[in-house]
PDB file of N, CA and C in Angstrom:
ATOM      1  N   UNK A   1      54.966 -16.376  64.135  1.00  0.00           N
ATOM      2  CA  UNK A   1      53.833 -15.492  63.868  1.00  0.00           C
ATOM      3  C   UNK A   1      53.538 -15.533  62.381  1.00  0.00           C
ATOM      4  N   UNK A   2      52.535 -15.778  61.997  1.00  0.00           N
ATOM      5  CA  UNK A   2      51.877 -15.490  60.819  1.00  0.00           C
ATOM      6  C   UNK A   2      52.053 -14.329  60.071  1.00  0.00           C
ATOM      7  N   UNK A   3      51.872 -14.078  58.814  1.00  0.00           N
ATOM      8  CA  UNK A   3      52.109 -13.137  58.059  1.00  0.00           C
ATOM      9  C   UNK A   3      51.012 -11.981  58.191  1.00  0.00           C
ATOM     10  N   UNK A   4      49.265 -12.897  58.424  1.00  0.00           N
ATOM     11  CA  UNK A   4      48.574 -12.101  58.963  1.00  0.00           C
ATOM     12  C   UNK A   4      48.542 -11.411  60.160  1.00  0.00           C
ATOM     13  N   UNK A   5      49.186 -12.443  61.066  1.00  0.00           N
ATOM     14  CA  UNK A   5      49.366 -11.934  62.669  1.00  0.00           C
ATOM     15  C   UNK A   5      50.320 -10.777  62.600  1.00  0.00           C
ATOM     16  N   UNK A   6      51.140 -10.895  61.735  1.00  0.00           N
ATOM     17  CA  UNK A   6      52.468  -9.610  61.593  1.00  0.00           C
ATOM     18  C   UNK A   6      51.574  -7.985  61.137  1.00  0.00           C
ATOM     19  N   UNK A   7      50.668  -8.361  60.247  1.00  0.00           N
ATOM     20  CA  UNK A   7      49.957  -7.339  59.331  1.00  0.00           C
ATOM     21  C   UNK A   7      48.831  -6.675  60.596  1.00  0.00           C
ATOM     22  N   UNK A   8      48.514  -7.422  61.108  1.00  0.00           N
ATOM     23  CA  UNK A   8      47.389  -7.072  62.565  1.00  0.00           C
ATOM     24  C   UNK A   8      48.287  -6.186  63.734  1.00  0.00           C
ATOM     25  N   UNK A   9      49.096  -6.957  63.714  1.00  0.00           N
ATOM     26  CA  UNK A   9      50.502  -6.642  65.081  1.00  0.00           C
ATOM     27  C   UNK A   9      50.822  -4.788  64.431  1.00  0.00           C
ATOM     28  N   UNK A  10      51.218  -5.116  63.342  1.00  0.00           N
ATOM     29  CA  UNK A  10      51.737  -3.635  62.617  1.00  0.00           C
ATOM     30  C   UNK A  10      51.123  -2.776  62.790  1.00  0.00           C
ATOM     31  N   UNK A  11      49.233  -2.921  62.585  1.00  0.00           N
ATOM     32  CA  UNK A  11      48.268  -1.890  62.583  1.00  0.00           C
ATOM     33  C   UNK A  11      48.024  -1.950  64.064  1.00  0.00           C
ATOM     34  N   UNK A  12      48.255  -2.349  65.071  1.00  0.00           N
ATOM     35  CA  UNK A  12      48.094  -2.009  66.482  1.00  0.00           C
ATOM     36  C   UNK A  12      48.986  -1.671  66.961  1.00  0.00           C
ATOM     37  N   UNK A  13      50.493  -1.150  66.536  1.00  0.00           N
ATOM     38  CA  UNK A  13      51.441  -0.683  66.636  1.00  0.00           C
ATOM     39  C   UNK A  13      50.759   0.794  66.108  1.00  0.00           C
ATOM     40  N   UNK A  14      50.586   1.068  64.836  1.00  0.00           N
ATOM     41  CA  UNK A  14      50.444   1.999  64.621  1.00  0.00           C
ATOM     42  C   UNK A  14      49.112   2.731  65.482  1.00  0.00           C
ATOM     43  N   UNK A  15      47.930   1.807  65.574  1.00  0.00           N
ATOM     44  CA  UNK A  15      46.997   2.602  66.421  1.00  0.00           C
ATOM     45  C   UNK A  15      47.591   2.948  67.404  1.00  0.00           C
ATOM     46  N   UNK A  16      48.415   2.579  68.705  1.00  0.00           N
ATOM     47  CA  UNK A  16      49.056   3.045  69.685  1.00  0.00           C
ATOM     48  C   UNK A  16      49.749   4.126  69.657  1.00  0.00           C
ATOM     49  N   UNK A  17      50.286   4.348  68.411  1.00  0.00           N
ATOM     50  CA  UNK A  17      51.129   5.559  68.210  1.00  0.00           C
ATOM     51  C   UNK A  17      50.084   6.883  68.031  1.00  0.00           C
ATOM     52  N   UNK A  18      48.899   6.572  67.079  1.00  0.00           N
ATOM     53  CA  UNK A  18      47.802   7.553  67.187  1.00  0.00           C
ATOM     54  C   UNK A  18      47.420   7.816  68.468  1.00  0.00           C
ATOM     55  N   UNK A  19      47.114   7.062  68.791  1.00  0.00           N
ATOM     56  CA  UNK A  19      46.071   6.768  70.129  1.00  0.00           C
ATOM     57  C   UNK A  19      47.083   7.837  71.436  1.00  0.00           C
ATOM     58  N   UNK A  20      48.175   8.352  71.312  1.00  0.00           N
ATOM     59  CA  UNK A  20      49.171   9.420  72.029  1.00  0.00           C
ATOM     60  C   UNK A  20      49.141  10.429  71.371  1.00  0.00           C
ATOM     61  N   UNK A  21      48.631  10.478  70.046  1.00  0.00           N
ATOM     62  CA  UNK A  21      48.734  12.047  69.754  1.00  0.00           C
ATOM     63  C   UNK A  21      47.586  12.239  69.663  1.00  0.00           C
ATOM     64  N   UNK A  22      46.697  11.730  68.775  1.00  0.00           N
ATOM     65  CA  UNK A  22      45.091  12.050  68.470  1.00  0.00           C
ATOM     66  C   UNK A  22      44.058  11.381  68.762  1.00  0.00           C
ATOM     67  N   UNK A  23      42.922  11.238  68.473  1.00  0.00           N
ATOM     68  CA  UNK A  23      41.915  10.531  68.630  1.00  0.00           C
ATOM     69  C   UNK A  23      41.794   9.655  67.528  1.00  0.00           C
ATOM     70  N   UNK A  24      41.876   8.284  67.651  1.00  0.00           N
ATOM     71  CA  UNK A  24      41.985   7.241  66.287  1.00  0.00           C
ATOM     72  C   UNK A  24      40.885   7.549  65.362  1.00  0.00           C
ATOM     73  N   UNK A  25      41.381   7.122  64.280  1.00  0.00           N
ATOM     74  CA  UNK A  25      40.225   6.796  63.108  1.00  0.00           C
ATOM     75  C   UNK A  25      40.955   5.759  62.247  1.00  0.00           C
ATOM     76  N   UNK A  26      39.970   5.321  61.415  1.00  0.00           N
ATOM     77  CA  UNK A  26      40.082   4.373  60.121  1.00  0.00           C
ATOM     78  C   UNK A  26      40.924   5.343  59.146  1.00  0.00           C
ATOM     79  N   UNK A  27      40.747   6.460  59.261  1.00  0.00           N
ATOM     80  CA  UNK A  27      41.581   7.133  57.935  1.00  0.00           C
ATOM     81  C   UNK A  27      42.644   7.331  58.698  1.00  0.00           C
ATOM     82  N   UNK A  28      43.259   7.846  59.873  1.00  0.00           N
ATOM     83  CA  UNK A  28      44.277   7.847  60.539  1.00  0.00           C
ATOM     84  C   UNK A  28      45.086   6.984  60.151  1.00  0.00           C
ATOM     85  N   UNK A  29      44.781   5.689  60.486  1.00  0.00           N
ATOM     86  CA  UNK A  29      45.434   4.490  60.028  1.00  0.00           C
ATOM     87  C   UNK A  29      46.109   4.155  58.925  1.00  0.00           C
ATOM     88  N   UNK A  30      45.011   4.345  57.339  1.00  0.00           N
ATOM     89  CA  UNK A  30      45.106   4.395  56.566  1.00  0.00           C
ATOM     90  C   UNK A  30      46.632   5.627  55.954  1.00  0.00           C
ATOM     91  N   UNK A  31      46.319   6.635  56.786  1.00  0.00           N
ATOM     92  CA  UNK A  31      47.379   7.578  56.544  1.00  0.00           C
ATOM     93  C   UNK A  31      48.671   7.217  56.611  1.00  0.00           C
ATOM     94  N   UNK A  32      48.603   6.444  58.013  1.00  0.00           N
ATOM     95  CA  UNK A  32      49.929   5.810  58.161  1.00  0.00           C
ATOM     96  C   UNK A  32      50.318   4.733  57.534  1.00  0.00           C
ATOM     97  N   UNK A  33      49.658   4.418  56.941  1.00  0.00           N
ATOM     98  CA  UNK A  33      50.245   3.209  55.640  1.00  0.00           C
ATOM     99  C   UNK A  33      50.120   3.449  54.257  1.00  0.00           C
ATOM    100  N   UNK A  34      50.045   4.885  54.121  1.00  0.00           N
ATOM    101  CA  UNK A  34      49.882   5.857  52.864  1.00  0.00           C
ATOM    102  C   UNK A  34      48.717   5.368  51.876  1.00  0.00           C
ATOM    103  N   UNK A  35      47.747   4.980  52.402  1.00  0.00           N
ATOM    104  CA  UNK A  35      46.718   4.531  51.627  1.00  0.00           C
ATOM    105  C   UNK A  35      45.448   4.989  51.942  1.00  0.00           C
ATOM    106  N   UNK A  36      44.412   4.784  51.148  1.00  0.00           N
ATOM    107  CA  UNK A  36      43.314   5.466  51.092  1.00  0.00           C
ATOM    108  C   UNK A  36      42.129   4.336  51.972  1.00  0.00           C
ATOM    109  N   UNK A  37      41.345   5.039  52.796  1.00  0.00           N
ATOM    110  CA  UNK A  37      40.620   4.341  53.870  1.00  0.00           C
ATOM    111  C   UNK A  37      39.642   3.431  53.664  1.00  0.00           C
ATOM    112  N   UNK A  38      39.627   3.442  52.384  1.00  0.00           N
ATOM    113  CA  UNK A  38      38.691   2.230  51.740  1.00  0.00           C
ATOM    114  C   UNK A  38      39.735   1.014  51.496  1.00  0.00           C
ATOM    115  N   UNK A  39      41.006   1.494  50.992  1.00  0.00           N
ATOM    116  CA  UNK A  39      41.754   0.609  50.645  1.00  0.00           C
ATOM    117  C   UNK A  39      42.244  -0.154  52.155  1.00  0.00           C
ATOM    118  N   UNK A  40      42.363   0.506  53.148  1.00  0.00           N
ATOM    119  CA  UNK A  40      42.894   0.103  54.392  1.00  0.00           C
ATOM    120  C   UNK A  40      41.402  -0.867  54.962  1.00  0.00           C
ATOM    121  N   UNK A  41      40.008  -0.669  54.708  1.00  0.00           N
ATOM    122  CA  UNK A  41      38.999  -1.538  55.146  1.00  0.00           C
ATOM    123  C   UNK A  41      39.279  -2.570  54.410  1.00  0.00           C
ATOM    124  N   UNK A  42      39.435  -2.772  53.217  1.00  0.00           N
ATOM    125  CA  UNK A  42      39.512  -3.832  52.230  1.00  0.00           C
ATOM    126  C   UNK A  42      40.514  -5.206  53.209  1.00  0.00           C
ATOM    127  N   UNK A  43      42.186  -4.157  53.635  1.00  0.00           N
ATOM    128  CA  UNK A  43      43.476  -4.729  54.311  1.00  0.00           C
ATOM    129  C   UNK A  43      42.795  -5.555  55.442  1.00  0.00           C
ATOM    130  N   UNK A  44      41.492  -4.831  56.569  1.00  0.00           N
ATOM    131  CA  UNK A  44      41.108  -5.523  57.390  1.00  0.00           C
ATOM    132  C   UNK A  44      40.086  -6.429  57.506  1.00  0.00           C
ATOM    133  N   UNK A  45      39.477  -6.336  55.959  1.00  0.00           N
ATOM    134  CA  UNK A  45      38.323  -7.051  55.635  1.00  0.00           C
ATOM    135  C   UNK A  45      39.141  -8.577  55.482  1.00  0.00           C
ATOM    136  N   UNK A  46      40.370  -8.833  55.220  1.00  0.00           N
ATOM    137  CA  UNK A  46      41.302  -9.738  54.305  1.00  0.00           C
ATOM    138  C   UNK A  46      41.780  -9.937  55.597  1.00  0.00           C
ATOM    139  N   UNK A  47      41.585  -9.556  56.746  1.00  0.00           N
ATOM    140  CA  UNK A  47      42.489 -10.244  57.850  1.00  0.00           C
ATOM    141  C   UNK A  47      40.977 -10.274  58.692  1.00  0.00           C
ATOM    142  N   UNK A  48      39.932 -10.417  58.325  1.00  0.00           N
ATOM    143  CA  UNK A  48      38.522 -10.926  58.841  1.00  0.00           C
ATOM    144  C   UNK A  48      38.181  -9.818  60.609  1.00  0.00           C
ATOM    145  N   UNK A  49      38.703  -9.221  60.336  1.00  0.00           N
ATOM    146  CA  UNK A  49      38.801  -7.869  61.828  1.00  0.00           C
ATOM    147  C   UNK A  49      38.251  -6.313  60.631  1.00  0.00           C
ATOM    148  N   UNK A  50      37.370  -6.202  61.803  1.00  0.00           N
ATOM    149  CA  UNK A  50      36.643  -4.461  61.240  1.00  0.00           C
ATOM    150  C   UNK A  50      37.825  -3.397  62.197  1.00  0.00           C
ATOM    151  N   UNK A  51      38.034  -2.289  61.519  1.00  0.00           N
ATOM    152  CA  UNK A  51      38.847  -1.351  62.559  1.00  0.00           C
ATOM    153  C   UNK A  51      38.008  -1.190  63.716  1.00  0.00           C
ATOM    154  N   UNK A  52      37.189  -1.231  64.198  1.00  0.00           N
ATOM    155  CA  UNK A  52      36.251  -1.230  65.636  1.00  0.00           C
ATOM    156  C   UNK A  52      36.491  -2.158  66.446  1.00  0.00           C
ATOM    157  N   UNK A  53      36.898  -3.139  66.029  1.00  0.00           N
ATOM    158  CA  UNK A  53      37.195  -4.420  66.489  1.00  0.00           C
ATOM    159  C   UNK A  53      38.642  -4.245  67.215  1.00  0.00           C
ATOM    160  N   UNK A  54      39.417  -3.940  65.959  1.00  0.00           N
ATOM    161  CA  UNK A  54      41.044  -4.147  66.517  1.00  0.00           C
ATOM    162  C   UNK A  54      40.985  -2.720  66.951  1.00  0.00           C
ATOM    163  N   UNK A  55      40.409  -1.581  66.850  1.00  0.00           N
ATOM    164  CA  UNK A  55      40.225  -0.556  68.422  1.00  0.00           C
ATOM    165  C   UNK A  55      40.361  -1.223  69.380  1.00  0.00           C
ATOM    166  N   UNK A  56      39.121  -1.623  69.217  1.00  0.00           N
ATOM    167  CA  UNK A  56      38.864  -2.360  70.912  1.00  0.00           C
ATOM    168  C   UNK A  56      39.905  -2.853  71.354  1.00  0.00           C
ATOM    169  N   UNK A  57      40.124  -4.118  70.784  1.00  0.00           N
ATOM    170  CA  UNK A  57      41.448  -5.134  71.098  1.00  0.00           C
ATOM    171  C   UNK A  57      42.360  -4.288  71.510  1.00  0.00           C
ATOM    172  N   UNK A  58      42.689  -2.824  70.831  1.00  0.00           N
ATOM    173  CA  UNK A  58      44.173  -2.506  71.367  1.00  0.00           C
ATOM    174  C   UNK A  58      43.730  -1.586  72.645  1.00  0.00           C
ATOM    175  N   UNK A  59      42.970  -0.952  72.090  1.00  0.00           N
ATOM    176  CA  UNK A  59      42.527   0.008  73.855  1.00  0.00           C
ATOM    177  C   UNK A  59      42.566  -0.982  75.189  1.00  0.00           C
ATOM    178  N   UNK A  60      41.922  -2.319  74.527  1.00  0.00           N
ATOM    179  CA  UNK A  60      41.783  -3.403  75.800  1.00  0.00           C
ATOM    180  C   UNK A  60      43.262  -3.727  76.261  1.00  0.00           C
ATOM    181  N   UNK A  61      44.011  -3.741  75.216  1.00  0.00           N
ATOM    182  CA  UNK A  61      45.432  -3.757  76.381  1.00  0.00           C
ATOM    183  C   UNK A  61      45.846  -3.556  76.262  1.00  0.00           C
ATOM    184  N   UNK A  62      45.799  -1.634  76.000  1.00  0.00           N
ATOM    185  CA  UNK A  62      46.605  -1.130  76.138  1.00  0.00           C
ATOM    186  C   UNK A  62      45.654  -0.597  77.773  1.00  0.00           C
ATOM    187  N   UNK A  63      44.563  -0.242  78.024  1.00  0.00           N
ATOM    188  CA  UNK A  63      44.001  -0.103  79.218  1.00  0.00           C
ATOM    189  C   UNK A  63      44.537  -1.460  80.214  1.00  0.00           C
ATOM    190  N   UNK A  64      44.599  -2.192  80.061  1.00  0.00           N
ATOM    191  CA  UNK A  64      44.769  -3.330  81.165  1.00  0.00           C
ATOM    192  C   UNK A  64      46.003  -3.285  81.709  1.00  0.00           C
ATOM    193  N   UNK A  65      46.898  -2.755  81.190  1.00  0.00           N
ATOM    194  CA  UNK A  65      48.142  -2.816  80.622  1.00  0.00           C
ATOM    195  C   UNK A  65      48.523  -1.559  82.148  1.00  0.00           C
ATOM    196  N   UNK A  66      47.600  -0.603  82.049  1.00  0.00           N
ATOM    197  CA  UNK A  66      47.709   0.962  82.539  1.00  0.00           C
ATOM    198  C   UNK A  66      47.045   0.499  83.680  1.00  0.00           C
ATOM    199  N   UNK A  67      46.076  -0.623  83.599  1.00  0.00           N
ATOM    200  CA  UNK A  67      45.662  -0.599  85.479  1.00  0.00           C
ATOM    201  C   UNK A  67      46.177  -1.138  86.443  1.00  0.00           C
ATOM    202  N   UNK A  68      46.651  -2.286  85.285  1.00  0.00           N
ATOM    203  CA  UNK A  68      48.519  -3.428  86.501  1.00  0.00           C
ATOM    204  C   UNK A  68      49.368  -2.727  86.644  1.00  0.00           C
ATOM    205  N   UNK A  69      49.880  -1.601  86.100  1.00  0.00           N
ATOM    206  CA  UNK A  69      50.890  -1.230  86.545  1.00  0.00           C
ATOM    207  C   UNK A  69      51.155  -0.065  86.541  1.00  0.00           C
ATOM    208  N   UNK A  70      50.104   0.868  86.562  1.00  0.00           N
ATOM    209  CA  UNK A  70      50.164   2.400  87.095  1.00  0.00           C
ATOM    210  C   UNK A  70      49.351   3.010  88.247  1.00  0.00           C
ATOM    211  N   UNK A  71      49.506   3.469  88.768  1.00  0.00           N
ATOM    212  CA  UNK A  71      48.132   4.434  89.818  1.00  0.00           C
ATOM    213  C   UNK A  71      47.842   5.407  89.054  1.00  0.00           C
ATOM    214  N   UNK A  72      47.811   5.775  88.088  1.00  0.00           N
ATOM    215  CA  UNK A  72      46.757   6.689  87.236  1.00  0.00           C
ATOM    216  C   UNK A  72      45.561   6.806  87.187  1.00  0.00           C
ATOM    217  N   UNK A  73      44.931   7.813  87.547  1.00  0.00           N
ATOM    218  CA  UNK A  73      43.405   7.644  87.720  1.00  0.00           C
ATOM    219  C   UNK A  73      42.603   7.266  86.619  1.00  0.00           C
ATOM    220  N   UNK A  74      41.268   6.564  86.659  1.00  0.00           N
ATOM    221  CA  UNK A  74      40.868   5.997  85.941  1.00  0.00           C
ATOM    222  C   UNK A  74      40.469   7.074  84.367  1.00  0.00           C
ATOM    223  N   UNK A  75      40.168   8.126  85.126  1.00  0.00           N
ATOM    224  CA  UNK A  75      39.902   9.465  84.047  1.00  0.00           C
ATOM    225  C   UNK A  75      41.248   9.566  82.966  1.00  0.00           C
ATOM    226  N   UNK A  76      42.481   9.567  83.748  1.00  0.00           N
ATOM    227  CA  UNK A  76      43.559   9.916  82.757  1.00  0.00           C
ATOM    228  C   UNK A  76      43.680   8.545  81.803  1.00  0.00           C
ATOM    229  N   UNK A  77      43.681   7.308  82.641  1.00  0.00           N
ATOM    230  CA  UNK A  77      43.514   5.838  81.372  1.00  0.00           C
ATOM    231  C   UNK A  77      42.879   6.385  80.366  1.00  0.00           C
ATOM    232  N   UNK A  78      41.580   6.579  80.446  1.00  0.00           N
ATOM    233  CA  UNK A  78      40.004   7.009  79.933  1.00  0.00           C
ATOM    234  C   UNK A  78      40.680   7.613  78.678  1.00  0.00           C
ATOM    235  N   UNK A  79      41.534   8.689  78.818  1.00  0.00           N
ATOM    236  CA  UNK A  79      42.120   9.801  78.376  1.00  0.00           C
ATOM    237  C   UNK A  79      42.695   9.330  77.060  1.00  0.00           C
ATOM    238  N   UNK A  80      43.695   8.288  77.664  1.00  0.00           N
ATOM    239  CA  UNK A  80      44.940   7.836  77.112  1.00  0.00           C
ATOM    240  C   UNK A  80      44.499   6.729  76.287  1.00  0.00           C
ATOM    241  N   UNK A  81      43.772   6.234  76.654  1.00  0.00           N
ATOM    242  CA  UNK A  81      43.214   4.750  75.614  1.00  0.00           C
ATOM    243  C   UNK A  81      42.198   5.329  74.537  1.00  0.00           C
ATOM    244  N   UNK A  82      41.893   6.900  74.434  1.00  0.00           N
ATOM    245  CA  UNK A  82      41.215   7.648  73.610  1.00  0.00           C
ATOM    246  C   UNK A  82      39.202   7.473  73.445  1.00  0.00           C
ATOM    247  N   UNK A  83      39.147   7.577  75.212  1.00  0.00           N
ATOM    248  CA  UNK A  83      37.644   8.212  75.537  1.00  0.00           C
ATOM    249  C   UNK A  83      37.608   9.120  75.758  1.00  0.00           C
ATOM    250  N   UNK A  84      37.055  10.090  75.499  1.00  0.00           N
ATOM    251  CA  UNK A  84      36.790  11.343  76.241  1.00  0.00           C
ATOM    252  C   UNK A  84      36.193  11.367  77.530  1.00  0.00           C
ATOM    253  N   UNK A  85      34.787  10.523  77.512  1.00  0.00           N
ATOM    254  CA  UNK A  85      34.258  10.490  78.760  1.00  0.00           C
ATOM    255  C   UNK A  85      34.897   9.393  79.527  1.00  0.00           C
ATOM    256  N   UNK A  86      34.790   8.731  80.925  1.00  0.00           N
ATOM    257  CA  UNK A  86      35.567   7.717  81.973  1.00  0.00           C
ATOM    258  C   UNK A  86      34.275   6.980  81.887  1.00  0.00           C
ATOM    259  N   UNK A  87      32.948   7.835  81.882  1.00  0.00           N
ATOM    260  CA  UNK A  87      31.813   6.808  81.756  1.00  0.00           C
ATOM    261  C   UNK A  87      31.921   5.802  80.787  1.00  0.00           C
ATOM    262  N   UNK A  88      32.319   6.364  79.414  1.00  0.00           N
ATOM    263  CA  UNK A  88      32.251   5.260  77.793  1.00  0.00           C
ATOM    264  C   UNK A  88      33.266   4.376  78.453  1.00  0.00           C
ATOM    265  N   UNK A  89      34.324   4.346  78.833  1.00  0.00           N
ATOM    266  CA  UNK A  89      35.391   4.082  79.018  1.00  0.00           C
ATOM    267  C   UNK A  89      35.142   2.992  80.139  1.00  0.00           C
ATOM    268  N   UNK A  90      34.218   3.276  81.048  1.00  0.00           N
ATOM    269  CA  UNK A  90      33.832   2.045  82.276  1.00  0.00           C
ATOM    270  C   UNK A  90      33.182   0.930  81.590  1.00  0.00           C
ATOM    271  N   UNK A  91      31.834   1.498  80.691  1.00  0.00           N
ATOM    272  CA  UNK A  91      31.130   0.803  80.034  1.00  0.00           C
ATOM    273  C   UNK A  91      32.054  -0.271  79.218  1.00  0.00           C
ATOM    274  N   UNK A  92      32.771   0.547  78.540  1.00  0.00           N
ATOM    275  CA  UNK A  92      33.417  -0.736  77.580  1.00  0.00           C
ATOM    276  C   UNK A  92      34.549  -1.570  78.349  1.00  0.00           C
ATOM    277  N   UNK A  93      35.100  -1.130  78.987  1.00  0.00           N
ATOM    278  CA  UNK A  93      35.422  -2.096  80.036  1.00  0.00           C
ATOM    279  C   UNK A  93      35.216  -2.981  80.475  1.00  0.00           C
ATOM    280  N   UNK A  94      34.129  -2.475  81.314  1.00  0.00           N
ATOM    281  CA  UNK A  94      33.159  -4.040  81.647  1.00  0.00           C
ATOM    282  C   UNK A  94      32.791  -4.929  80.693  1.00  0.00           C
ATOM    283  N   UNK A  95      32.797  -4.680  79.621  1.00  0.00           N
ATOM    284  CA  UNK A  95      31.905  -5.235  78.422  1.00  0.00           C
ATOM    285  C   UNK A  95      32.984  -6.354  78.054  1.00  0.00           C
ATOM    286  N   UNK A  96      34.456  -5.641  78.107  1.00  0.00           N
ATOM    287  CA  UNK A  96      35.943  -6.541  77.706  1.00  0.00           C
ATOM    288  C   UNK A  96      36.098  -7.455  78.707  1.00  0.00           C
ATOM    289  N   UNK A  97      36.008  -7.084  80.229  1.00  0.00           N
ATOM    290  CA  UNK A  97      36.810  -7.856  81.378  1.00  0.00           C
ATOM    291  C   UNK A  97      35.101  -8.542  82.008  1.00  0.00           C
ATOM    292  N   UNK A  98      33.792  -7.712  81.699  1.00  0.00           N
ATOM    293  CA  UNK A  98      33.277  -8.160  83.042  1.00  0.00           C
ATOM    294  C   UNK A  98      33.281  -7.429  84.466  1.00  0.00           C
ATOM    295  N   UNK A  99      33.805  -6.774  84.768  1.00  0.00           N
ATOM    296  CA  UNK A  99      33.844  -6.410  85.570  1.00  0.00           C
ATOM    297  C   UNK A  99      34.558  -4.918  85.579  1.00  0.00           C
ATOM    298  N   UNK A 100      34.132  -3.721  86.075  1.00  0.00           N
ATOM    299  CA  UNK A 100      34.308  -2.447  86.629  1.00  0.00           C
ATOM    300  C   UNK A 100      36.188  -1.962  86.120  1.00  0.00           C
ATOM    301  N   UNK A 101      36.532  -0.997  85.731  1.00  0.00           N
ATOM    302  CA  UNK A 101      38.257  -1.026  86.028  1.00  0.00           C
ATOM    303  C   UNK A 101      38.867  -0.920  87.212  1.00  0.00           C
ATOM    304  N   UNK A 102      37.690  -0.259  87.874  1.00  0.00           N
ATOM    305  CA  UNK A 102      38.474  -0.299  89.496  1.00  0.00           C
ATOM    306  C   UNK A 102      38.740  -1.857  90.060  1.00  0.00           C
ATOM    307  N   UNK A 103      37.824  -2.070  90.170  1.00  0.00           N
ATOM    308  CA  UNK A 103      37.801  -4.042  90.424  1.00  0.00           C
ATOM    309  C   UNK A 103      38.887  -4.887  90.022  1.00  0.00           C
ATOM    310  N   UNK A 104      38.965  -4.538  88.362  1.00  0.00           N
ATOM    311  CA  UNK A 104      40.155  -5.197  87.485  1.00  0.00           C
ATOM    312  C   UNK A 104      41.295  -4.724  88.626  1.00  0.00           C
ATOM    313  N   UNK A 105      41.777  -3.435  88.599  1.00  0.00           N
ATOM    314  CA  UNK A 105      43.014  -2.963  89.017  1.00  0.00           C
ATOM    315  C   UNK A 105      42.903  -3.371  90.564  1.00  0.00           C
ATOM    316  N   UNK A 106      41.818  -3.552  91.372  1.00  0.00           N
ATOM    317  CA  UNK A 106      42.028  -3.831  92.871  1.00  0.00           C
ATOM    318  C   UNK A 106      43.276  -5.576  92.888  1.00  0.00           C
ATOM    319  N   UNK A 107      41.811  -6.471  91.777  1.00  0.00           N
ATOM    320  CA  UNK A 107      42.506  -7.803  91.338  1.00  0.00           C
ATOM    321  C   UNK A 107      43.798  -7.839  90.530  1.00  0.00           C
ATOM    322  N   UNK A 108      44.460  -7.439  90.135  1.00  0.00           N
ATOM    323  CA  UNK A 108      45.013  -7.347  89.206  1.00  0.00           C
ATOM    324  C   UNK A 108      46.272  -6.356  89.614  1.00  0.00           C
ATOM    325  N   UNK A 109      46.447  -5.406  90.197  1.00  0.00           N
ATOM    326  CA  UNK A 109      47.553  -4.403  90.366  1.00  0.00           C
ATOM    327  C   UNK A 109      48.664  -5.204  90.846  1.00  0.00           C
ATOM    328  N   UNK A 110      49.992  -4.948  90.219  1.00  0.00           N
ATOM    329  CA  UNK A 110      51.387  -5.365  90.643  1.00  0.00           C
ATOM    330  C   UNK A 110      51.431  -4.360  91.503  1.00  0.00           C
ATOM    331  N   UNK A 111      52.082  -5.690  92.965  1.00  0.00           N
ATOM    332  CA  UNK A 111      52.324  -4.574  93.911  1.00  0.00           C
ATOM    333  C   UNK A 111      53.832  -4.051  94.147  1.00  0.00           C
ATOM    334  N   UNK A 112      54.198  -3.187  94.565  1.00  0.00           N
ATOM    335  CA  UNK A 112      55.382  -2.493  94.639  1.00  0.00           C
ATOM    336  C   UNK A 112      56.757  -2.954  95.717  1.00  0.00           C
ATOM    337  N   UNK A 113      56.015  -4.240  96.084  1.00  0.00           N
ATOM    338  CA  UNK A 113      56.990  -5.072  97.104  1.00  0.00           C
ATOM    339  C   UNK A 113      57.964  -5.552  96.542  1.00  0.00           C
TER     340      UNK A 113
END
C-alpha cells in the first residue's frame, strides 16, 4: 500500500468512527487529526479526493457491507451510514451500485446455510 493509500485508508477509518457517533463533517475529521479544516482540505486536495468524495466511498461500503450481511432494515442502514432520510439514502445508492438497495441485498445477501 502506498503512503497515499495509507493516508486515505486512515481518514476512512476515522470517518467510520464518526459516522457511529455523529453525523460526519470535514471539520469532524479535521478534529480528529488535530488540525484545522482548511488544513485537512489542503491533506485531501494532495491525495486528489474532495471529503464528499471519500464520504461517499466510505458510506458505499460501509452500506454494502450492511446489506450482505445483515437483515437490518433499510431505514436503520440509512441511519447508520449517516442519512437521515432512507429516501437520500436510496437515491445515492442507486447512483453507487445502479440499482435500488433492496435489489443489491436480494443479489447480493450471504445466505445463512
Amino acid at each position: 500500500m502506498t503512503l497515499e493509500n495509507e493516508e486515505i485508508g486512515l481518514y476512512r477509518k476515522q470517518l467510520l468512527q464518526i459516522l457511529t457517533r455523529e453525523p460526519p463533517s470535514l471539520e469532524k475529521l479535521a478534529a480528529e487529526n488535530g488540525i484545522s479544516a482548511r488544513s485537512m482540505q489542503r491533506r485531501l486536495r494532495a491525495q486528489r479526493i474532495s471529503f464528499q468524495s471519500l464520504l461517499d466511498q466510505t458510506r458505499h461500503t460501509l452500506a454494502t457491507n450492511y446489506l450482505r450481511e445483515s437483515r437490518l432494515g433499510l431505514s436503520d442502514i440509512a441511519g447508520m451510514v449517516g442519512y437521515t432520510e432512507q429516501s437520500s439514502f436510496t437515491r445515492a445508492f442507486a447512483r453507487w451500485e445502479g440499482m435500488s438497495p433492496g435489489k443489491y441485498r436480494r443479489q447480493h445477501h450471504e445466505d445463512d446455510r
